[in-house]
C-alpha atoms as a PDB file:
ATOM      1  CA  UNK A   1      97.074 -87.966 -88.838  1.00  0.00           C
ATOM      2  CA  UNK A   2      97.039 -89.911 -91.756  1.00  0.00           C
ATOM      3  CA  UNK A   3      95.868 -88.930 -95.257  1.00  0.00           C
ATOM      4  CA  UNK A   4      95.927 -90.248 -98.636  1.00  0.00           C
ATOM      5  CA  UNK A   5      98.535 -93.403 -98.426  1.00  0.00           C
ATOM      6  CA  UNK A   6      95.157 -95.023 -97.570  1.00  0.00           C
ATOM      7  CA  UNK A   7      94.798 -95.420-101.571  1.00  0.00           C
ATOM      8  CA  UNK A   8      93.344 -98.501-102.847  1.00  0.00           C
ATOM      9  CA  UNK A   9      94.860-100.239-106.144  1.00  0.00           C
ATOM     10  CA  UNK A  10      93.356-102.884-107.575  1.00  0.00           C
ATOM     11  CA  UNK A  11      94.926-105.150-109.991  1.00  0.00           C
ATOM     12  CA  UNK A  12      94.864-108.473-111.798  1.00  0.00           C
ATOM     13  CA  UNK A  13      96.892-111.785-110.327  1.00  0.00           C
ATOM     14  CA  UNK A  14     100.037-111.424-112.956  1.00  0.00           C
ATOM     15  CA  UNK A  15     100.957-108.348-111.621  1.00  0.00           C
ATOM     16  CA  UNK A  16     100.020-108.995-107.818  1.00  0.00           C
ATOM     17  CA  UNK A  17     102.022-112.034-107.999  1.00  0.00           C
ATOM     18  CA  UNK A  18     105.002-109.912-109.604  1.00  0.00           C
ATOM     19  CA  UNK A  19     104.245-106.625-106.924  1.00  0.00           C
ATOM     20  CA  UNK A  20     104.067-109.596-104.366  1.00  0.00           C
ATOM     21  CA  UNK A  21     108.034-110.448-104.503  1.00  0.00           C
ATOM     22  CA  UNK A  22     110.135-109.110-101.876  1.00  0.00           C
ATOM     23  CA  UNK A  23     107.256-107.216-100.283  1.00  0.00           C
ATOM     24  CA  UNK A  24     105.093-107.343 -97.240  1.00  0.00           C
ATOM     25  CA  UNK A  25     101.673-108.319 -97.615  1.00  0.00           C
ATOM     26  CA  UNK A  26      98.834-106.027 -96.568  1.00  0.00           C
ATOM     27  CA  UNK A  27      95.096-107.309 -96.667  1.00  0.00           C
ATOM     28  CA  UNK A  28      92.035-104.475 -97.107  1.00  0.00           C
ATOM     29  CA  UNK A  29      88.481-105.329 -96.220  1.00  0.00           C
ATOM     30  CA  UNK A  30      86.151-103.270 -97.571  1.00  0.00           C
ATOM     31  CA  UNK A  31      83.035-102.628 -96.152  1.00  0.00           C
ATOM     32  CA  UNK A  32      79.919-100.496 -97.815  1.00  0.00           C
ATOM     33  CA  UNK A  33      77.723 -99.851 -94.377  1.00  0.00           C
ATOM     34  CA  UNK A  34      74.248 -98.074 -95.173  1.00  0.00           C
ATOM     35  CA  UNK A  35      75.496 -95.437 -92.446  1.00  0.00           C
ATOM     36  CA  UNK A  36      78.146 -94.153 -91.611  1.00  0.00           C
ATOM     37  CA  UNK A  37      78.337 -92.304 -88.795  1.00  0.00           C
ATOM     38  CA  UNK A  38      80.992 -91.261 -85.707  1.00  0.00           C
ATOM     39  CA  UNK A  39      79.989 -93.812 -83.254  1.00  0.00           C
ATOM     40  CA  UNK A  40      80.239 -96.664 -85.632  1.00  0.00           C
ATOM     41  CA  UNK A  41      83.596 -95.316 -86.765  1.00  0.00           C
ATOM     42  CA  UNK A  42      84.639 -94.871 -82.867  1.00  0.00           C
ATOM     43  CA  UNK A  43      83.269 -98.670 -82.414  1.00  0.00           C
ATOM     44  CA  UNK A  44      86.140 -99.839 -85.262  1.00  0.00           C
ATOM     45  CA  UNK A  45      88.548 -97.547 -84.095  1.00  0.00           C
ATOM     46  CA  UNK A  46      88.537 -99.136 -80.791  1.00  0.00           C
ATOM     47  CA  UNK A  47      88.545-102.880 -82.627  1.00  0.00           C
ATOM     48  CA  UNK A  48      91.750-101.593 -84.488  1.00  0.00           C
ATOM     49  CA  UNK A  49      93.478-101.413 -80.983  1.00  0.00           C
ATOM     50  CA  UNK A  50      92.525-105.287 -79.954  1.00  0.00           C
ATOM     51  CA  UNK A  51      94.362-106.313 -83.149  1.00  0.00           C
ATOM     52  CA  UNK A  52      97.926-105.155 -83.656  1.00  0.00           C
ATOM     53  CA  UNK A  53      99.323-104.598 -87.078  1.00  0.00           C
ATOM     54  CA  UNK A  54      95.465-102.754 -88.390  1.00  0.00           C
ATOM     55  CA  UNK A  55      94.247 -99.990 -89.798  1.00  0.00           C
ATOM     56  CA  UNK A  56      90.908 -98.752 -89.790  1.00  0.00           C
ATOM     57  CA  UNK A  57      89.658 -95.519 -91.703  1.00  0.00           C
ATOM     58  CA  UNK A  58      85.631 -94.784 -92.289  1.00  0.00           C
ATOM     59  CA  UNK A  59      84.373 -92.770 -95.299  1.00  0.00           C
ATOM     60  CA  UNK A  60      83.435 -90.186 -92.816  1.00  0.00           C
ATOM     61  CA  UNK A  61      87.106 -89.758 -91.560  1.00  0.00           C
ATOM     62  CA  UNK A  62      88.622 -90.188 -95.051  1.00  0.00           C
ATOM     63  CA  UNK A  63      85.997 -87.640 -96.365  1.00  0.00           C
ATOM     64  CA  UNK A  64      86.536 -84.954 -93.233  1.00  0.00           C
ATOM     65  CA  UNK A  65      90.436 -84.996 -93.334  1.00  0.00           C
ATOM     66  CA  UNK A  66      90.505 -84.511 -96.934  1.00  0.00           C
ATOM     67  CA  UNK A  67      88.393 -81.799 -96.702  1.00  0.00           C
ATOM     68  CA  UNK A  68      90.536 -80.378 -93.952  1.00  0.00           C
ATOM     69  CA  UNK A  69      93.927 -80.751 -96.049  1.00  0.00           C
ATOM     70  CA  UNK A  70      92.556 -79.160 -98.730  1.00  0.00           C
ATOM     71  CA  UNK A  71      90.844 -76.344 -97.203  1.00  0.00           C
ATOM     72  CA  UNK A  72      94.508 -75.850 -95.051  1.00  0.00           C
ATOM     73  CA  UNK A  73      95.818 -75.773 -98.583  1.00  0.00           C
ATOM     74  CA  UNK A  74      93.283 -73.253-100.214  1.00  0.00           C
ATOM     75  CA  UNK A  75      93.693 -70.958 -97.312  1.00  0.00           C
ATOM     76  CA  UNK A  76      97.601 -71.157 -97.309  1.00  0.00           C
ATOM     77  CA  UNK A  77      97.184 -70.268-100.918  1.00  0.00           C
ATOM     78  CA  UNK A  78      94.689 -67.707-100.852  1.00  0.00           C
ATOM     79  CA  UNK A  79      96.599 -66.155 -98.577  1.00  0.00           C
ATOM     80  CA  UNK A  80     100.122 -65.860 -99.701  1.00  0.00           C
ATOM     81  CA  UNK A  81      98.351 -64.924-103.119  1.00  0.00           C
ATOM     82  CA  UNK A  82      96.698 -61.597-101.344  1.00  0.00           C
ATOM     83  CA  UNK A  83     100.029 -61.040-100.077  1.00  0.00           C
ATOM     84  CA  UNK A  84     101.574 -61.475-103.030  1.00  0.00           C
ATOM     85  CA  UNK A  85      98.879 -59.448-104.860  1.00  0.00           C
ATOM     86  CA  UNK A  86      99.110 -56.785-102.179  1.00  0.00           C
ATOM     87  CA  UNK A  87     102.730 -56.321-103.088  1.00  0.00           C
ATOM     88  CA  UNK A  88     102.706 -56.185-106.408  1.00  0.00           C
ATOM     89  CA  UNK A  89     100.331 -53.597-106.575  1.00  0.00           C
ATOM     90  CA  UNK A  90     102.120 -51.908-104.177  1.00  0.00           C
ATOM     91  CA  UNK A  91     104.937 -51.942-105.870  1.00  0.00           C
ATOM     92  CA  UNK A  92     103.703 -50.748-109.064  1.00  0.00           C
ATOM     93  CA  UNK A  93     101.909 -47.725-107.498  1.00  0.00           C
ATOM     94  CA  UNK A  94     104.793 -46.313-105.900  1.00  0.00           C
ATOM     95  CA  UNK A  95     106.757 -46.972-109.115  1.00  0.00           C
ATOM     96  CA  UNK A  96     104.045 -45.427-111.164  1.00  0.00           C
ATOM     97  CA  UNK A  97     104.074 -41.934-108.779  1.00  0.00           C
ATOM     98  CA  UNK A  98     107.886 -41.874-108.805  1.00  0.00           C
ATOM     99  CA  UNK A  99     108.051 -41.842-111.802  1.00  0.00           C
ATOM    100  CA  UNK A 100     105.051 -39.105-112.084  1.00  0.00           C
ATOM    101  CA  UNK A 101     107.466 -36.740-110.141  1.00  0.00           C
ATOM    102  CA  UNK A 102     110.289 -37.205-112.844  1.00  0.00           C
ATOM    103  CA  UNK A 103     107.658 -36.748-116.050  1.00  0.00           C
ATOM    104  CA  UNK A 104     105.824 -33.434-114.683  1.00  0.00           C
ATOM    105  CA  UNK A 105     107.979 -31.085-116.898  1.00  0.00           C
ATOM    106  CA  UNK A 106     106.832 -33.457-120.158  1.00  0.00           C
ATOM    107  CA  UNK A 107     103.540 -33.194-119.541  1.00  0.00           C
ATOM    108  CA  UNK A 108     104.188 -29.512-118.914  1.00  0.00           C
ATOM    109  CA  UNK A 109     105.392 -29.696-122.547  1.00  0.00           C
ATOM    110  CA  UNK A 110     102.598 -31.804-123.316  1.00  0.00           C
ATOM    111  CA  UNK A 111     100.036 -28.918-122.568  1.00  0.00           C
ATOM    112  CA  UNK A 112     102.124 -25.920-124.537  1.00  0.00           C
ATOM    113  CA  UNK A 113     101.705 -28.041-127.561  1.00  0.00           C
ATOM    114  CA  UNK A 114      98.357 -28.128-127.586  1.00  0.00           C
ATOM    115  CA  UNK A 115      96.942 -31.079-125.662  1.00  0.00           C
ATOM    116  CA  UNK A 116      94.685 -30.910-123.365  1.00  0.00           C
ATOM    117  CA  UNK A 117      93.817 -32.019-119.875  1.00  0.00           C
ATOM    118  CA  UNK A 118      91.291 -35.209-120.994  1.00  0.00           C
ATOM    119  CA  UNK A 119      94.050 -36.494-123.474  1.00  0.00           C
ATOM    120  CA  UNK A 120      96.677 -36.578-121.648  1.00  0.00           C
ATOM    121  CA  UNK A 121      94.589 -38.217-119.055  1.00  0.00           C
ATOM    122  CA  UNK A 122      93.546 -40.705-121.417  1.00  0.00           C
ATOM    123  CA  UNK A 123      97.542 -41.118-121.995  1.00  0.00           C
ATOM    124  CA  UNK A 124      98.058 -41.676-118.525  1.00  0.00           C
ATOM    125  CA  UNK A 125      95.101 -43.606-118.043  1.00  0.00           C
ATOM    126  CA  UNK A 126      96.239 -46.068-121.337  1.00  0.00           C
ATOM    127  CA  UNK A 127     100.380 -46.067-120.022  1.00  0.00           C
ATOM    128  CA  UNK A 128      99.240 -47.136-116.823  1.00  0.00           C
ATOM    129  CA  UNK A 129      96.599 -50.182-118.027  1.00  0.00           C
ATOM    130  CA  UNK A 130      99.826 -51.769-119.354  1.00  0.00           C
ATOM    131  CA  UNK A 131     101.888 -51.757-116.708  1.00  0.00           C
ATOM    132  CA  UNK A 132      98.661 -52.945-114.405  1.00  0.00           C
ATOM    133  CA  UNK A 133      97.375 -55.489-117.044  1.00  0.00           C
ATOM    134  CA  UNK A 134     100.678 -57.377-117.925  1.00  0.00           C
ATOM    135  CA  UNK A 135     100.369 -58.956-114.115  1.00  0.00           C
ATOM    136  CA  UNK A 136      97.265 -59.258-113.758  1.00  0.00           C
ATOM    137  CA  UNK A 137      97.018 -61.732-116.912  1.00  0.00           C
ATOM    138  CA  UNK A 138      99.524 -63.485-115.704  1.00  0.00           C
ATOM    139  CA  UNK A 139      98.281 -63.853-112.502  1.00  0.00           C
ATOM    140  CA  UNK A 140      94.904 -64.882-114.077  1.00  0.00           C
ATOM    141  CA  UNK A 141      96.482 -67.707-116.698  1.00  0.00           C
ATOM    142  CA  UNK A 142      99.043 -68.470-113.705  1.00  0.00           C
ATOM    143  CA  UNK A 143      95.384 -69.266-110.983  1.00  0.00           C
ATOM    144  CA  UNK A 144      94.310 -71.297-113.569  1.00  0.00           C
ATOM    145  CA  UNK A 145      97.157 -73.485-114.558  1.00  0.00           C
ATOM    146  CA  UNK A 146      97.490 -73.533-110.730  1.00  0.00           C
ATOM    147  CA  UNK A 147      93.933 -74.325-109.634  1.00  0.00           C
ATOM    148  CA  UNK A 148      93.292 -77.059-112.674  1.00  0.00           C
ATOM    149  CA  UNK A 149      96.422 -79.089-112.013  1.00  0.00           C
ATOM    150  CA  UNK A 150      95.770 -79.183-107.881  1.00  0.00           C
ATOM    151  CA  UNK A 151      92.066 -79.958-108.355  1.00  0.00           C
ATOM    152  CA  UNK A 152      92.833 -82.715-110.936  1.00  0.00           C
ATOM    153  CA  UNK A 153      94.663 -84.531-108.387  1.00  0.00           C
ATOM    154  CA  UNK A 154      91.786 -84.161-106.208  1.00  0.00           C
ATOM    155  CA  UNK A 155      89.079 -84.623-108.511  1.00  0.00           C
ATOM    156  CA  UNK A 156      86.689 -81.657-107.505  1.00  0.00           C
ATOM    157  CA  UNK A 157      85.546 -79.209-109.891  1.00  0.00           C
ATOM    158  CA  UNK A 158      86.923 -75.983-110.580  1.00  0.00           C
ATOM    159  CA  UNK A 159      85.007 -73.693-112.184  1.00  0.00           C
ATOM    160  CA  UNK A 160      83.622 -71.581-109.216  1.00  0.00           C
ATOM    161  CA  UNK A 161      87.518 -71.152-107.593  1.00  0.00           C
ATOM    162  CA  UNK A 162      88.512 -70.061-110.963  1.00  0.00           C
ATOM    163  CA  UNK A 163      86.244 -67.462-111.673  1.00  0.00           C
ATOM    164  CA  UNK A 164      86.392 -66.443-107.878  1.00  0.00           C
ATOM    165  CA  UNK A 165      90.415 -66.172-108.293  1.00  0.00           C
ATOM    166  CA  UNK A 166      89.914 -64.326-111.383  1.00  0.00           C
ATOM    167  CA  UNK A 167      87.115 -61.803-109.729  1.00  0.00           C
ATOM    168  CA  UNK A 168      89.363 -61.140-106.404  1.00  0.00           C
ATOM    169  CA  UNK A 169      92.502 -60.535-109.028  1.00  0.00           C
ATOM    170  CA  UNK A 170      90.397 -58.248-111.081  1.00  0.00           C
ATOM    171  CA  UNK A 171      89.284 -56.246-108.145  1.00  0.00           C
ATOM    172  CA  UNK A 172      92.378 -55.951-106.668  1.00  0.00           C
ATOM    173  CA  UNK A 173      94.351 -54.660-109.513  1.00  0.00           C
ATOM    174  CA  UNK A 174      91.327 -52.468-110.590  1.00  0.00           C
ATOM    175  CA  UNK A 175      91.757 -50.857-106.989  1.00  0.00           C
ATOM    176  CA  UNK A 176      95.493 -50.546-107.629  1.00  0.00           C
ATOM    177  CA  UNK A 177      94.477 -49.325-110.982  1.00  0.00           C
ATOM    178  CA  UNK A 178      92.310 -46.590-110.148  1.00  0.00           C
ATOM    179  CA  UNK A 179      93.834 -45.236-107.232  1.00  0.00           C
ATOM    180  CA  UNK A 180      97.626 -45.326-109.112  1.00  0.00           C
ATOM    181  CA  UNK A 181      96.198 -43.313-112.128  1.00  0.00           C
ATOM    182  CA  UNK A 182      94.622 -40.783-109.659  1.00  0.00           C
ATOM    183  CA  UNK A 183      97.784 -39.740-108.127  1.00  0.00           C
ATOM    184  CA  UNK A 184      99.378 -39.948-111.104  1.00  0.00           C
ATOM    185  CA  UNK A 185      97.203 -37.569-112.836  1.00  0.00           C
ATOM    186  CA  UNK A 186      97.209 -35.059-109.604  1.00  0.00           C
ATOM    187  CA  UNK A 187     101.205 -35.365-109.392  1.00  0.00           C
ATOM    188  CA  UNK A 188     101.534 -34.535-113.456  1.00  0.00           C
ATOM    189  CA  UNK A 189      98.975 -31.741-112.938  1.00  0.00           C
ATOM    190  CA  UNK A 190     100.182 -30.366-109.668  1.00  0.00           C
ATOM    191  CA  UNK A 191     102.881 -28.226-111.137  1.00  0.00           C
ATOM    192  CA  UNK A 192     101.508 -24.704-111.956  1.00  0.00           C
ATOM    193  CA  UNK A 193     103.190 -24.738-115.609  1.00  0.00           C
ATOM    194  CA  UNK A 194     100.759 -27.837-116.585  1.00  0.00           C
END
């Protein structure tokens, strides 16, 4: 299947005459038809075959394989970055908890001095949005450094895939968020002495 080394450059005769030297020749013919459509495309495709050393693509074929590349790309993408995401959250849960376990006698000491139960959640809840938020602004800054330089290659617009990528990161991590301060809170409150 053939993709984008069917670009087009156009230049003036100095420097065709200098590209010309020690290199094959290779004529285009471009054609703007009023339709295009998959039988006209299947009626060059078969003239292609008649004449050896041709290549015929039709906007319509250009248009649909690009669209599949990039799509296989988004997907790929999308996909290792759940994983990814998935992971990472993961990981910073169960690090979170463990380390829940090992602080219950602090917060145990935290409560005989005097605080109570809604600031030291607050603590918790503040301790954890750090180790949550670091990632997920990099992951945001990292999507968009990302998504801007593949989509200025391929001149589509970006906006929409950007603030999607920032949405499904958001959510994600808020999910991680939520759910690792609630066990955290229930492990630092689950020994009697809190």
């Amino acid at each position: 299947m053939r993709s984008n080394e069917d670009i087009l450059l156009v230049v003036n005769d100095a420097t065709f005459d200098q590209m010309k030297k020690g290199k094959a020749s290779s004529y285009n013919h471009l054609f703007q038809l009023k339709k295009d459509s998959p039988e006209l495309a299947e009626a060059f495709m078969s003239l292609q075959d008649k004449f050896a050393g041709t290549h015929f693509i039709s906007q319509l074929y250009f248009y649909n394989n690009n669209m599949f590349v990039t799509g296989l790309f988004l997907y790929v993408g999308l996909f290792l970055g759940l994983v990814f995401l998935a992971a990472t959250g993961s990981i910073l849960y169960f690090k979170q908890v463990a380390e829940a376990y090992a602080d219950q006698e602090q917060f145990s000491l935290m409560k005989k001095i005097g605080m109570d139960k809604t600031q030291i959640t607050q603590s918790i809840s503040r301790q954890i949005m750090v180790i949550f938020g670091l990632p997920l602004l990099l992951g945001i800054l990292h999507s968009i450094v990302v998504l801007r330089s593949y989509f200025t290659s391929v001149e589509t617009g970006i906006a929409w895939l950007v603030l999607l990528t920032i949405v499904a990161y958001t959510v994600m991590y808020l999910i991680y968020y939520c759910l690792t301060v609630r066990t955290y809170i229930k492990v630092a409150f689950s020994n009697s002495n809190a």
